[in-house]
C-alpha atoms as a PDB file:
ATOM      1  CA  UNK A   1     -16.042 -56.864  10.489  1.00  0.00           C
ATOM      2  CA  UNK A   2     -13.723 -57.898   7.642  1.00  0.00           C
ATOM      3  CA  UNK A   3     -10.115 -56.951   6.907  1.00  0.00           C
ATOM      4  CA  UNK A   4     -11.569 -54.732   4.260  1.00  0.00           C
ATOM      5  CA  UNK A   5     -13.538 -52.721   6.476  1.00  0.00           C
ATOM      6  CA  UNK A   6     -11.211 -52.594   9.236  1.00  0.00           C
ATOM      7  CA  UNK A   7      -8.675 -50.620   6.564  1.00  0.00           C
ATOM      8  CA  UNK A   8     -11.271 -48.618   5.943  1.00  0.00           C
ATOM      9  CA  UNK A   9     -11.655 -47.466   9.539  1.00  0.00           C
ATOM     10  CA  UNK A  10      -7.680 -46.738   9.877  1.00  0.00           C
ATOM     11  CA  UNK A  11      -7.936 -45.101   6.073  1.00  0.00           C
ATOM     12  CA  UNK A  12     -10.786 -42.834   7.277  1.00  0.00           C
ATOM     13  CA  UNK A  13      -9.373 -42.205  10.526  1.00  0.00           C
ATOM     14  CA  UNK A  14      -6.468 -41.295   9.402  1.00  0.00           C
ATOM     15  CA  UNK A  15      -7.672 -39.028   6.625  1.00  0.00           C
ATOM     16  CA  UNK A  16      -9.964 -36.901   9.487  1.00  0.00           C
ATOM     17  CA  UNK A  17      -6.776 -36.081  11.382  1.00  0.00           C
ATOM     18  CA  UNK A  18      -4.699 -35.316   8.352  1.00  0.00           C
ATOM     19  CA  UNK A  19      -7.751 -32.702   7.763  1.00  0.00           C
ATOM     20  CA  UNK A  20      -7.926 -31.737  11.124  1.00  0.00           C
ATOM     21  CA  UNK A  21      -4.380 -30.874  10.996  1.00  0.00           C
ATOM     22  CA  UNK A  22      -4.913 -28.484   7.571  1.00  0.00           C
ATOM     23  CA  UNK A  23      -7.620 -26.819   9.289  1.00  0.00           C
ATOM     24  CA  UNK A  24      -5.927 -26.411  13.060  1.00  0.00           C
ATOM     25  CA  UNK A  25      -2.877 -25.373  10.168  1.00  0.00           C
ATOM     26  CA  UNK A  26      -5.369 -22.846   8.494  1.00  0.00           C
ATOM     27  CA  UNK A  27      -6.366 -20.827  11.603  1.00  0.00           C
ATOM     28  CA  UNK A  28      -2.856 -20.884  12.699  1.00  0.00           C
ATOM     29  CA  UNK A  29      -2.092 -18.813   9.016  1.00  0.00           C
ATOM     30  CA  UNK A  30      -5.018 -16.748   9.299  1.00  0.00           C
ATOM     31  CA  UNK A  31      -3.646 -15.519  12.442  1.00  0.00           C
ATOM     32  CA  UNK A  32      -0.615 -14.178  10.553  1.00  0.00           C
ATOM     33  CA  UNK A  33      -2.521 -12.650   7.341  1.00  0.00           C
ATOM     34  CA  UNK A  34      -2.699  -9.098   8.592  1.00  0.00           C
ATOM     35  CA  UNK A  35       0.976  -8.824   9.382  1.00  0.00           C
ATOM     36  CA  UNK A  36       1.848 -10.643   5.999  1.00  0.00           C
ATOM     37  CA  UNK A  37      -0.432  -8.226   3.970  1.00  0.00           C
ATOM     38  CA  UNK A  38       0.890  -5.475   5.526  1.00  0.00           C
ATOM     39  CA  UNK A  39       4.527  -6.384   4.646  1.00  0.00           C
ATOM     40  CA  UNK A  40       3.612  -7.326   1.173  1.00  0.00           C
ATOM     41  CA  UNK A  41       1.825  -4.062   0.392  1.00  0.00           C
ATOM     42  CA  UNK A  42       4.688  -2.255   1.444  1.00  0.00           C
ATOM     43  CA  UNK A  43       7.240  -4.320  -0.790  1.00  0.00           C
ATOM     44  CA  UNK A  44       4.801  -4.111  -3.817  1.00  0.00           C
ATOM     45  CA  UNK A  45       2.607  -0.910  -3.373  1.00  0.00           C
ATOM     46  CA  UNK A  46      -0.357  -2.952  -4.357  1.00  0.00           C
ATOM     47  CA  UNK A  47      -3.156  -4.801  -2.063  1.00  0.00           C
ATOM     48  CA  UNK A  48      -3.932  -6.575  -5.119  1.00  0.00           C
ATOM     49  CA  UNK A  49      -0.630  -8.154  -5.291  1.00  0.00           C
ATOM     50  CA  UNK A  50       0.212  -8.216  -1.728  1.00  0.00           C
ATOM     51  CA  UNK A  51      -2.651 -10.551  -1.435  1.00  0.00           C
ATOM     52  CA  UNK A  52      -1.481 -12.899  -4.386  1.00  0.00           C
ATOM     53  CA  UNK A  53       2.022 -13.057  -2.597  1.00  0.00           C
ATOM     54  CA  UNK A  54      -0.092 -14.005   1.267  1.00  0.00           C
ATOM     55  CA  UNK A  55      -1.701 -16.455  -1.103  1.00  0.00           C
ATOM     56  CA  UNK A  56       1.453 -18.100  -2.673  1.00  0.00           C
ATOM     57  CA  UNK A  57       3.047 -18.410   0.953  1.00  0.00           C
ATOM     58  CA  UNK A  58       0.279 -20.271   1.775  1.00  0.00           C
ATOM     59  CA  UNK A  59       0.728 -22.639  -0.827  1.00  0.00           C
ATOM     60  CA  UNK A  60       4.347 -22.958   0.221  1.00  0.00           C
ATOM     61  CA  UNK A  61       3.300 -23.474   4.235  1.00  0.00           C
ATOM     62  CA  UNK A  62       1.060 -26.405   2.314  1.00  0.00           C
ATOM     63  CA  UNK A  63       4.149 -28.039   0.385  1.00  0.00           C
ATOM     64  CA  UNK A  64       5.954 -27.893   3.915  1.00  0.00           C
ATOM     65  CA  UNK A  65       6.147 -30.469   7.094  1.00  0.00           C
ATOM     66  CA  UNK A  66       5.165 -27.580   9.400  1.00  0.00           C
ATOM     67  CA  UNK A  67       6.682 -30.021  12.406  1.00  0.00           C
ATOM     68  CA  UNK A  68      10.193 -28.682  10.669  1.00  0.00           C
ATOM     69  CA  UNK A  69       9.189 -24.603  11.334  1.00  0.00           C
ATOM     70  CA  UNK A  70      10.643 -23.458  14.727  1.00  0.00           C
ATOM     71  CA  UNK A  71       8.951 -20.024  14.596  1.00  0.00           C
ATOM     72  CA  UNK A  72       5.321 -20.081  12.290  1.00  0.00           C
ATOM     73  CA  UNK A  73       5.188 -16.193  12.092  1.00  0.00           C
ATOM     74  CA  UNK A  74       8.807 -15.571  11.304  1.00  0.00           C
ATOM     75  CA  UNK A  75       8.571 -18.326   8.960  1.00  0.00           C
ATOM     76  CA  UNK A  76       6.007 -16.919   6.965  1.00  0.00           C
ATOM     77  CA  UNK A  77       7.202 -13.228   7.286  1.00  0.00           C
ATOM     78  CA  UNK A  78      10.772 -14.318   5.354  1.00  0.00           C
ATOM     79  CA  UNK A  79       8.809 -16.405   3.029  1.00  0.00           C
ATOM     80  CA  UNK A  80       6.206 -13.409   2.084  1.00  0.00           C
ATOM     81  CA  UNK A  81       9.199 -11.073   2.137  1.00  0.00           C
ATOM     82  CA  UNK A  82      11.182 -13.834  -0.576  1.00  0.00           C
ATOM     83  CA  UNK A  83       7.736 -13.806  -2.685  1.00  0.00           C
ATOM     84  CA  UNK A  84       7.803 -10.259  -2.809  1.00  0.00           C
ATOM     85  CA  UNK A  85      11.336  -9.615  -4.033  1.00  0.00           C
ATOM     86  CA  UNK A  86      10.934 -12.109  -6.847  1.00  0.00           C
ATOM     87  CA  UNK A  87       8.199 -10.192  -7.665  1.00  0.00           C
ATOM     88  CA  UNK A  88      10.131  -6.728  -7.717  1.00  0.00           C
ATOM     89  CA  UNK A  89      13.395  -8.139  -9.306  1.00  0.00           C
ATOM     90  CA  UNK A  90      11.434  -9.874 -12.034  1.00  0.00           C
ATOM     91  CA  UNK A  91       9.670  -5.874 -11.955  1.00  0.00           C
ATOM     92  CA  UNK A  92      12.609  -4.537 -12.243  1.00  0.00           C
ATOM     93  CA  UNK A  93      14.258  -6.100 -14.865  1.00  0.00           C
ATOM     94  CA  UNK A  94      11.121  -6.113 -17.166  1.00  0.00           C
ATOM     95  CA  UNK A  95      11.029  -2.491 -17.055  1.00  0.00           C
ATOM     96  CA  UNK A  96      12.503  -0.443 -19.803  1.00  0.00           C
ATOM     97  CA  UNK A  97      12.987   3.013 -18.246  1.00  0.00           C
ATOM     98  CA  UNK A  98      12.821   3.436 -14.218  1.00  0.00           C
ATOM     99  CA  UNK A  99       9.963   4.554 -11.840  1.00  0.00           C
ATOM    100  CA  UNK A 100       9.361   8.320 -13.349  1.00  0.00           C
ATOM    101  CA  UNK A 101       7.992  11.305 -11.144  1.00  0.00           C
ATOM    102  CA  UNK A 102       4.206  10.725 -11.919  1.00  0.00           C
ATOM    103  CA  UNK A 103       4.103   7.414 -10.497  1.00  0.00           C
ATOM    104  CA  UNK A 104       1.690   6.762  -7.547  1.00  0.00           C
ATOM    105  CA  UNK A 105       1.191   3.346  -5.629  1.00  0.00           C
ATOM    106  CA  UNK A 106      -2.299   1.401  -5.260  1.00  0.00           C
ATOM    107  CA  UNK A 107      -3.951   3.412  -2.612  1.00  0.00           C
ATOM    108  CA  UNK A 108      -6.024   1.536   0.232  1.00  0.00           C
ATOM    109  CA  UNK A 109      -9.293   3.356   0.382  1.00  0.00           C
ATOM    110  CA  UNK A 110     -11.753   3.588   3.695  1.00  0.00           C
ATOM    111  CA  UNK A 111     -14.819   4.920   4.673  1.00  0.00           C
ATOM    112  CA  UNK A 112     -14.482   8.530   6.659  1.00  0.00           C
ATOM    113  CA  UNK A 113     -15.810   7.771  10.095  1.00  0.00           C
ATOM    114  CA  UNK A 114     -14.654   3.974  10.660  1.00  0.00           C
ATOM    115  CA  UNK A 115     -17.424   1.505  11.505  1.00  0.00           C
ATOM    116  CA  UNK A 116     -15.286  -0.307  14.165  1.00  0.00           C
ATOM    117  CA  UNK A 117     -12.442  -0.117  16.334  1.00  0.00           C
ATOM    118  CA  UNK A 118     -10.414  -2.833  13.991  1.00  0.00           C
ATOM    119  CA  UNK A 119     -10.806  -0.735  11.003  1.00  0.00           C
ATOM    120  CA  UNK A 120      -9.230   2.565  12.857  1.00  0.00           C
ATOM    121  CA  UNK A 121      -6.476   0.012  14.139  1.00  0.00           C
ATOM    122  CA  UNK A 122      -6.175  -0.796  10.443  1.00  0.00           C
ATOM    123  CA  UNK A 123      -5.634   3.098   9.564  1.00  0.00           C
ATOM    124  CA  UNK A 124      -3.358   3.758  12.124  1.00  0.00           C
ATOM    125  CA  UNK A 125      -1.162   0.706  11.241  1.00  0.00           C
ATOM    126  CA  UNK A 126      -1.193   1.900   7.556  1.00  0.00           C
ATOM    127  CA  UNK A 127       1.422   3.240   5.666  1.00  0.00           C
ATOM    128  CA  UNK A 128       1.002   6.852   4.074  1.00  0.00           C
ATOM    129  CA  UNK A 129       1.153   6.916  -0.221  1.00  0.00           C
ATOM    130  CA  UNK A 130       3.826   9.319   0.017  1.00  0.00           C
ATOM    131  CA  UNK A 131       6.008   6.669   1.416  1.00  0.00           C
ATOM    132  CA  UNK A 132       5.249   4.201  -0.770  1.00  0.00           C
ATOM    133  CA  UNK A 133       6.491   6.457  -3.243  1.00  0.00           C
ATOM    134  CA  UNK A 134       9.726   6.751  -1.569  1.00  0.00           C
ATOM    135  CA  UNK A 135       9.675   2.929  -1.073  1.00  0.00           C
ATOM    136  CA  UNK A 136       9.031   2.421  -5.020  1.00  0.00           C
ATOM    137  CA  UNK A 137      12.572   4.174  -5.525  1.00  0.00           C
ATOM    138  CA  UNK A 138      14.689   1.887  -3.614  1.00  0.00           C
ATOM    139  CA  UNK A 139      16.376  -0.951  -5.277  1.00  0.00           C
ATOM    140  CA  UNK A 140      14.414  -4.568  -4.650  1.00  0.00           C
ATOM    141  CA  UNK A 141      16.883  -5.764  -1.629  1.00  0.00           C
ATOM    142  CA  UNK A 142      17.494  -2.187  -0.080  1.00  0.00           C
ATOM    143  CA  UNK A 143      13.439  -2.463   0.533  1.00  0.00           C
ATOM    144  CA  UNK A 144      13.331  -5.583   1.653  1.00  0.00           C
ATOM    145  CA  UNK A 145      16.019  -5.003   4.212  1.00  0.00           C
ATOM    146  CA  UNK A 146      14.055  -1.941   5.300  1.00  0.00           C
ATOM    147  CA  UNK A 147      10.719  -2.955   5.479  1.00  0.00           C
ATOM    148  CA  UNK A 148      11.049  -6.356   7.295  1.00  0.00           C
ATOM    149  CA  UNK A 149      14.117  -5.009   9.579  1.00  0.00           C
ATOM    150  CA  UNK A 150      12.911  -1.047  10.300  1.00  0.00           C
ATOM    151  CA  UNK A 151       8.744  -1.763  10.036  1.00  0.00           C
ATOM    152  CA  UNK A 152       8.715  -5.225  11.365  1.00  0.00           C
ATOM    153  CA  UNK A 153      11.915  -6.055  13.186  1.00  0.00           C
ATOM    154  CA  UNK A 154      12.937  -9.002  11.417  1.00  0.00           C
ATOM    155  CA  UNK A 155      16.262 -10.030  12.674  1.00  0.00           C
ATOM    156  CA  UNK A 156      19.144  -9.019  10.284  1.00  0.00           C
ATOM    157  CA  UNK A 157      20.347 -12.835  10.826  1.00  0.00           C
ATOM    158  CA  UNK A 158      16.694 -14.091   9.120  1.00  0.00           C
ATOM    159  CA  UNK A 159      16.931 -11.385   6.154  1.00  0.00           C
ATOM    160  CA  UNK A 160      20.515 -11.753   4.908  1.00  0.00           C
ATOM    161  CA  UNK A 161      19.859 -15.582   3.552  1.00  0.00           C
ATOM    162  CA  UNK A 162      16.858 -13.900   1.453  1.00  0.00           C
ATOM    163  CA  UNK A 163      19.160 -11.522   0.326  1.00  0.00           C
ATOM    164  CA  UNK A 164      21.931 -13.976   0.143  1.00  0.00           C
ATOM    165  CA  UNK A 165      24.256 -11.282   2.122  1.00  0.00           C
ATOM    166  CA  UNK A 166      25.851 -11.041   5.118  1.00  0.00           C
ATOM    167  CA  UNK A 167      24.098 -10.097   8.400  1.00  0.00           C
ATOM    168  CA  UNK A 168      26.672  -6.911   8.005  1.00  0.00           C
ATOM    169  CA  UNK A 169      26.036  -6.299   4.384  1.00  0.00           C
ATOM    170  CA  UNK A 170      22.550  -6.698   4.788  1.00  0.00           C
ATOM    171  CA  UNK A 171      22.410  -4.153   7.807  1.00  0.00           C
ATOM    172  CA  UNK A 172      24.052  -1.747   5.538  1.00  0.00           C
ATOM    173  CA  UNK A 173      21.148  -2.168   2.476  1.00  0.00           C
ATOM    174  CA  UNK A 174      18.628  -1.033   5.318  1.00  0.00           C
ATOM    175  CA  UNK A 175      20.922   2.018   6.960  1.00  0.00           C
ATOM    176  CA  UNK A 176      21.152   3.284   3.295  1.00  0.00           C
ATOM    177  CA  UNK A 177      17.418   2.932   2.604  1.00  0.00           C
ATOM    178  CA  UNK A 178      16.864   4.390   5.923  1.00  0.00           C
ATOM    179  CA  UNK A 179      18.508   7.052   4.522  1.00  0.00           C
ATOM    180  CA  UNK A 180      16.939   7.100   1.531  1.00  0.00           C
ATOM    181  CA  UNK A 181      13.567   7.326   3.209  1.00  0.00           C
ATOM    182  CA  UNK A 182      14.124  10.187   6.089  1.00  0.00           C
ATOM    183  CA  UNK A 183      15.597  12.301   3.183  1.00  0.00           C
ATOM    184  CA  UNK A 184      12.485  12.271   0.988  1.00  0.00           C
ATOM    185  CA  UNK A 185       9.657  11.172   2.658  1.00  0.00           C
ATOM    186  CA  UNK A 186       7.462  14.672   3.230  1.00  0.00           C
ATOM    187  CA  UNK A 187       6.457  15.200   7.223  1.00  0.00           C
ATOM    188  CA  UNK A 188       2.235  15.147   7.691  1.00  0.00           C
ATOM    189  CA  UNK A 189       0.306  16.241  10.541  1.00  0.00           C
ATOM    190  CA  UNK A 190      -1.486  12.755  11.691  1.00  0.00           C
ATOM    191  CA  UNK A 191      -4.412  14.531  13.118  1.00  0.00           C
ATOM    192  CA  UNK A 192      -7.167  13.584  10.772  1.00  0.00           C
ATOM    193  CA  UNK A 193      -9.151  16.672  12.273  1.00  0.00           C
ATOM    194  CA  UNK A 194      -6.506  19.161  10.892  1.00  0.00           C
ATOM    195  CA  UNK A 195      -6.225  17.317   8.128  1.00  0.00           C
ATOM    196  CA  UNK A 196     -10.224  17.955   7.609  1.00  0.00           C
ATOM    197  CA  UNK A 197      -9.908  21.823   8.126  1.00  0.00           C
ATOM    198  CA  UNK A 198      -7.397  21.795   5.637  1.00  0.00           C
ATOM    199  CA  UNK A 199      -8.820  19.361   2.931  1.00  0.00           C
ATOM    200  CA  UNK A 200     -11.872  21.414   3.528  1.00  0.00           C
ATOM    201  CA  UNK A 201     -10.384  24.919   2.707  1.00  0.00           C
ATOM    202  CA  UNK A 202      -9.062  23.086  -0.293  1.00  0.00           C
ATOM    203  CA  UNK A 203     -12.484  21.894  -1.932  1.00  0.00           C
ATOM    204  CA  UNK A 204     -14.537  25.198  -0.923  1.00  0.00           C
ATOM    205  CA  UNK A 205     -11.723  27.123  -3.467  1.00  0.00           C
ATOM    206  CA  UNK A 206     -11.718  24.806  -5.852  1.00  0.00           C
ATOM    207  CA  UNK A 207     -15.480  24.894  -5.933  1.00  0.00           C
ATOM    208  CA  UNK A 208     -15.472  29.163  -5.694  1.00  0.00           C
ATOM    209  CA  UNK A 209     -12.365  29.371  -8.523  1.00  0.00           C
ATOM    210  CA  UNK A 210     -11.107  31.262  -5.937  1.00  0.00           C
ATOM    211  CA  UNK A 211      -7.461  31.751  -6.725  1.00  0.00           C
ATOM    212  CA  UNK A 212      -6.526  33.260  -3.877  1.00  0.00           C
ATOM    213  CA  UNK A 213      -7.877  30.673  -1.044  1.00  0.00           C
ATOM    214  CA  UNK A 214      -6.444  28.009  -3.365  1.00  0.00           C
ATOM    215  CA  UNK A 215      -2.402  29.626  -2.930  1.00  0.00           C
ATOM    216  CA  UNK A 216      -3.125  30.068   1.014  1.00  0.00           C
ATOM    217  CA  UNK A 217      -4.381  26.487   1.400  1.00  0.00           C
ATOM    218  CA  UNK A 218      -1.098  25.368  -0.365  1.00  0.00           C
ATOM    219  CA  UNK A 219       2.520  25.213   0.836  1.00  0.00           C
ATOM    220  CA  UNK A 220       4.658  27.361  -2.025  1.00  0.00           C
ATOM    221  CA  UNK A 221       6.608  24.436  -2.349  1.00  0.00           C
ATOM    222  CA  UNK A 222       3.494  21.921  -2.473  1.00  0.00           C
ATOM    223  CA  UNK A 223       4.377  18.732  -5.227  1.00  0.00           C
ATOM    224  CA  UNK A 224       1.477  17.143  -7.253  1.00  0.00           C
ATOM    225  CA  UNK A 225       1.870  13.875  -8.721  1.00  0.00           C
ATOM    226  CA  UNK A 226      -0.856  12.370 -11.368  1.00  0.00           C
ATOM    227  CA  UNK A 227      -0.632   9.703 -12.871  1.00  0.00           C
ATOM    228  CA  UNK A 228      -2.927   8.634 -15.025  1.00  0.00           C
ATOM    229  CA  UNK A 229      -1.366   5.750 -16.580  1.00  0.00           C
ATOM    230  CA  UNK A 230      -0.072   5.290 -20.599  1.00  0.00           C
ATOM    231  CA  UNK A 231      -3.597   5.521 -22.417  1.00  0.00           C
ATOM    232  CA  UNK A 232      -5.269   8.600 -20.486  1.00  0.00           C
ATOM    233  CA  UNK A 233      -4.206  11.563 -23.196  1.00  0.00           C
ATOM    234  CA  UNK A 234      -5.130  15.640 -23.519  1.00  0.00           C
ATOM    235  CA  UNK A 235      -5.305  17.472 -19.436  1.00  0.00           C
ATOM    236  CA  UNK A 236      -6.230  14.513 -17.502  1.00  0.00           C
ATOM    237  CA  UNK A 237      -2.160  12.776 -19.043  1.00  0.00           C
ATOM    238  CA  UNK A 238      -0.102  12.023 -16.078  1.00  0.00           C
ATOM    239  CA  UNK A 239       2.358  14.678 -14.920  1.00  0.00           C
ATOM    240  CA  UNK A 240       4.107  16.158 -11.720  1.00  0.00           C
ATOM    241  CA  UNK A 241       3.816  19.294 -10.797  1.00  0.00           C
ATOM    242  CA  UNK A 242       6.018  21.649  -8.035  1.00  0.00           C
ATOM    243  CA  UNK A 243       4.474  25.035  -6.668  1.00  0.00           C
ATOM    244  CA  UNK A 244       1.461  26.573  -5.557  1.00  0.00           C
ATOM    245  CA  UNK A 245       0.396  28.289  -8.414  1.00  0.00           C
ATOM    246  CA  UNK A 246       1.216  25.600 -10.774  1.00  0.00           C
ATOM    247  CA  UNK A 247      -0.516  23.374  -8.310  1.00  0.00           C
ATOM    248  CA  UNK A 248      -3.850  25.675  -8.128  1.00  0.00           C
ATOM    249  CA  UNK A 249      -4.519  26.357 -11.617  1.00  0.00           C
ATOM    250  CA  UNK A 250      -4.267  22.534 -11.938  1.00  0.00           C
ATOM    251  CA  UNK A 251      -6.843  22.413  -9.413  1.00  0.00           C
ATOM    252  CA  UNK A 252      -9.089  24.779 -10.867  1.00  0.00           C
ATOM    253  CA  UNK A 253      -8.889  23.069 -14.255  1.00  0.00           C
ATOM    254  CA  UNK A 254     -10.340  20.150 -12.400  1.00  0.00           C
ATOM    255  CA  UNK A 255     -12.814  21.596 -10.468  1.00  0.00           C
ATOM    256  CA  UNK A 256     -15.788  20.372 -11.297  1.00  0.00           C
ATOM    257  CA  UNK A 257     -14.397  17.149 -10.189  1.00  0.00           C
ATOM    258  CA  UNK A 258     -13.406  18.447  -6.758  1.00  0.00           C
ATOM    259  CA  UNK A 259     -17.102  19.763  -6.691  1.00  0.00           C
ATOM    260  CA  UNK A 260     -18.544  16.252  -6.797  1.00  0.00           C
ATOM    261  CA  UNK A 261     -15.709  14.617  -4.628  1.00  0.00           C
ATOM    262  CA  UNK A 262     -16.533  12.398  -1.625  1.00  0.00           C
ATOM    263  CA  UNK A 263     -13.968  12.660   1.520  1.00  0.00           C
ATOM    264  CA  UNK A 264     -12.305   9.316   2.393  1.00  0.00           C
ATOM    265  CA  UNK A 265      -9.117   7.741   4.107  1.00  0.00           C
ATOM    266  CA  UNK A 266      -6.363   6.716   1.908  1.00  0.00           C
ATOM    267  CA  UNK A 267      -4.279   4.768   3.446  1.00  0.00           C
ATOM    268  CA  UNK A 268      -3.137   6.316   6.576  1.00  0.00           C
ATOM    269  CA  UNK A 269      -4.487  10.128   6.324  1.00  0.00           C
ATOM    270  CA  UNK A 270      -7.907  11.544   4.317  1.00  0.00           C
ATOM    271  CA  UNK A 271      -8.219  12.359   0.504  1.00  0.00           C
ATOM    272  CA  UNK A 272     -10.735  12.115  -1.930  1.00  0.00           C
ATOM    273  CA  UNK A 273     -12.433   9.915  -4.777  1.00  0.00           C
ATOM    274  CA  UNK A 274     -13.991  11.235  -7.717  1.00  0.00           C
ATOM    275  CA  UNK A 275     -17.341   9.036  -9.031  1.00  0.00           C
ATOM    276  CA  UNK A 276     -18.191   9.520 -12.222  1.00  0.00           C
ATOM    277  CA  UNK A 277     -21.698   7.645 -13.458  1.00  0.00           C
ATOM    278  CA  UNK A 278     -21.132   5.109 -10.616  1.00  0.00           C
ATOM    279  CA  UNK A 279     -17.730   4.125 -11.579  1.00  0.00           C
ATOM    280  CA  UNK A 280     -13.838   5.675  -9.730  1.00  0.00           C
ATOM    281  CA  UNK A 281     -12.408   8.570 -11.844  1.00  0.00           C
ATOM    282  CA  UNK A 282      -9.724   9.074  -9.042  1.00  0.00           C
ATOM    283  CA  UNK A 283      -8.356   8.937  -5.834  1.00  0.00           C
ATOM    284  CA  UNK A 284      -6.120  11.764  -4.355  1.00  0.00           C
ATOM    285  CA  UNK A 285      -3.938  11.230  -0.937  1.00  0.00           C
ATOM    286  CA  UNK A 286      -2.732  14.499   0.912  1.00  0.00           C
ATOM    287  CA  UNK A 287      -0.113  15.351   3.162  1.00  0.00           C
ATOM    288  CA  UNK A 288      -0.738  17.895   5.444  1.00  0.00           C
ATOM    289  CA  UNK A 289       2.125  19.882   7.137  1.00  0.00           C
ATOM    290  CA  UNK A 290       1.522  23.567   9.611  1.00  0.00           C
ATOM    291  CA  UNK A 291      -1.989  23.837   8.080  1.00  0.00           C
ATOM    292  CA  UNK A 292      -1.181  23.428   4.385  1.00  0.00           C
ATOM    293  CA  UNK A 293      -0.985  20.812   1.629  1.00  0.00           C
ATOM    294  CA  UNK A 294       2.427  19.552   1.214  1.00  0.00           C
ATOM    295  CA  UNK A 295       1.848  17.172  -1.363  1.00  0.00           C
ATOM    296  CA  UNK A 296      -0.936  15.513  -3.942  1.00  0.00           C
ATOM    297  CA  UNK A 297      -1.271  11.726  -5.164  1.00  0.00           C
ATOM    298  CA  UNK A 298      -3.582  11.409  -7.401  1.00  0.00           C
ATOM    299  CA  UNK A 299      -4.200   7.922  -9.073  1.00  0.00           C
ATOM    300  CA  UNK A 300      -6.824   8.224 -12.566  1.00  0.00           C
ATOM    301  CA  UNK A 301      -5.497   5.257 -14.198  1.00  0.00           C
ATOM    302  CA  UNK A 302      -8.461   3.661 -15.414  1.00  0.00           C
ATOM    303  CA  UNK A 303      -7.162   0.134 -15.562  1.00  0.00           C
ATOM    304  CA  UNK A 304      -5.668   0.180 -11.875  1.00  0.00           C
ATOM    305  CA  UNK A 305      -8.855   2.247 -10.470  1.00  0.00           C
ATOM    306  CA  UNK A 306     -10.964  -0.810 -11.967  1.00  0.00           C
ATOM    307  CA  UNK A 307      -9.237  -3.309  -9.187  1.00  0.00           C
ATOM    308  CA  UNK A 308      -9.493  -1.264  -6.063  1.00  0.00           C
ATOM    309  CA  UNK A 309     -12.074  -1.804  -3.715  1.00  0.00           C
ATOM    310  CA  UNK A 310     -13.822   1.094  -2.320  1.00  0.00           C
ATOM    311  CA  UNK A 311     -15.959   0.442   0.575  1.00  0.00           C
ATOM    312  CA  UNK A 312     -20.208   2.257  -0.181  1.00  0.00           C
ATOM    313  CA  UNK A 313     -18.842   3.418  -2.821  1.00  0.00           C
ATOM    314  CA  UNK A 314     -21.512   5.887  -4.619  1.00  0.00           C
ATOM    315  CA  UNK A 315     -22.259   7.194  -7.666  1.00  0.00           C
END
């Protein structure tokens, strides 16, 4: 064998353990995705764009020696959680007026009756629309703080250089977005049986135009938010509604919709999607509370409906 070869040998030895490494590397990240995804859709309210932020700390895991990271998972939770606030800061300052009262997150959509036990872990994990509303009103590092410290238990220590506080200061952004959160996030029964009764009472009034059955299936104080984004004009326009009979005659307006509806999970409790000719029309989350609805969150913004996925979905 000549010198040539020999190099060769070394060259393409050395270039199966350098792949190797990126694939032992790969399953070692792919072990993490979950977690990351979860803590990016609850900094950005969007799956869409919490997997674009799992993707770019990938990328950064690739531009690093990963013989310098102590602690993989932590690692890539600060780094997803950095991504993320780049992303709402830069959101932040590009928008002209703040988050308004018809706003409503990217919902996560699944089937009714899971198919497997990881998909009901998946729903259980989740986190409910009406706190992602909540979460959509805290400033960029008041989130951050809470999410990775009060959902994920990130160390106070590993937040504040994201932040660029102190371990103190930093503890104080997530006591006053705990705050923040326990004062206006609604309660909801988690029994996805009540939940049914209830969603079902709903649909069989809007369906009758019964009035009546619509006001007793709704708290007086029920809140409806719709937003349908800045195109969508004339009844379907986004707006936010507070009280049951403001709240019903909405309903009835819609009902044909209602009448067609399909019961899924959003996110972490059940709600509906409306199909028109094969294609998503909306999606409405519930909160449930003593029997009644508490709240509506209804995304029919055509343009955001378009990138959802939504498992056999029908027409």
């Amino acid at each position: 064998m000549d010198g040539t070869g020999g190099d060769g040998g070394v060259e393409a030895a050395q270039a199966g353990a350098d792949a190797g490494g990126r694939d032992a590397l790969a399953r070692r990240f792919e072990a993490h995705r979950g977690r990351l995804t979860a803590v990016a859709y609850r900094m950005l309210g969007s799956r869409a764009e919490a997997d674009d932020a799992v993707q770019e700390a990938w990328l950064k895991l690739g531009r690093t020696d990963p013989g310098t990271i102590a602690n993989l998972g932590g690692w890539l939770t600060t780094v997803t959680g950095r991504i993320c606030l780049d992303l709402l800061r830069s959101r932040t300052a590009r928008r002209e007026q703040p988050i308004d009262e018809t706003f409503v997150p990217d919902p996560v959509i699944g089937p009714l009756a899971p198919a497997d036990p990881e998909q009901e872990a998946l729903r259980t994990d989740s986190v409910g629309v009406a706190l992602l509303v909540v979460l959509e009103n805290l400033e960029p590092d008041e989130r951050l703080a809470f999410v990775l410290h009060d959902m994920f238990a990130v160390p106070f220590d590993d937040i504040a250089p994201v932040v660029e506080r102190s371990p103190a200061a930093t503890r104080q952004l997530a006591s006053r977005a705990r705050r923040r959160v326990r004062d206006a996030t609604p309660s909801s029964d988690p029994d996805l049986g009540r939940q049914k009764q209830v969603l079902d009472a709903f649909m069989a009034a809007a369906r009758g135009g019964d009035f009546d059955a619509l006001l007793a299936v709704l708290h007086p104080d029920v809140t409806l938010r719709a937003d349908a984004g800045t195109l969508v004009r004339g009844a379907a326009v986004s707006k936010a509604l507070r009280g049951a009979r403001a709240v019903a005659e909405s309903a009835l307006l819609f009902a044909r919709y209602t009448a067609a509806a399909q019961q899924v999970v959003v996110n972490d409790s059940l709600g509906l999607i409306s199909v028109v000719e094969g294609r998503l029309n909306s999606v409405m989350a519930v909160t449930v509370t003593d029997g009644r609805i508490t709240g509506m969150y209804i995304l029919a913004d055509p343009e955001r409906l378009g990138r959802l996925e939504v498992p056999g979905l029908t027409g």
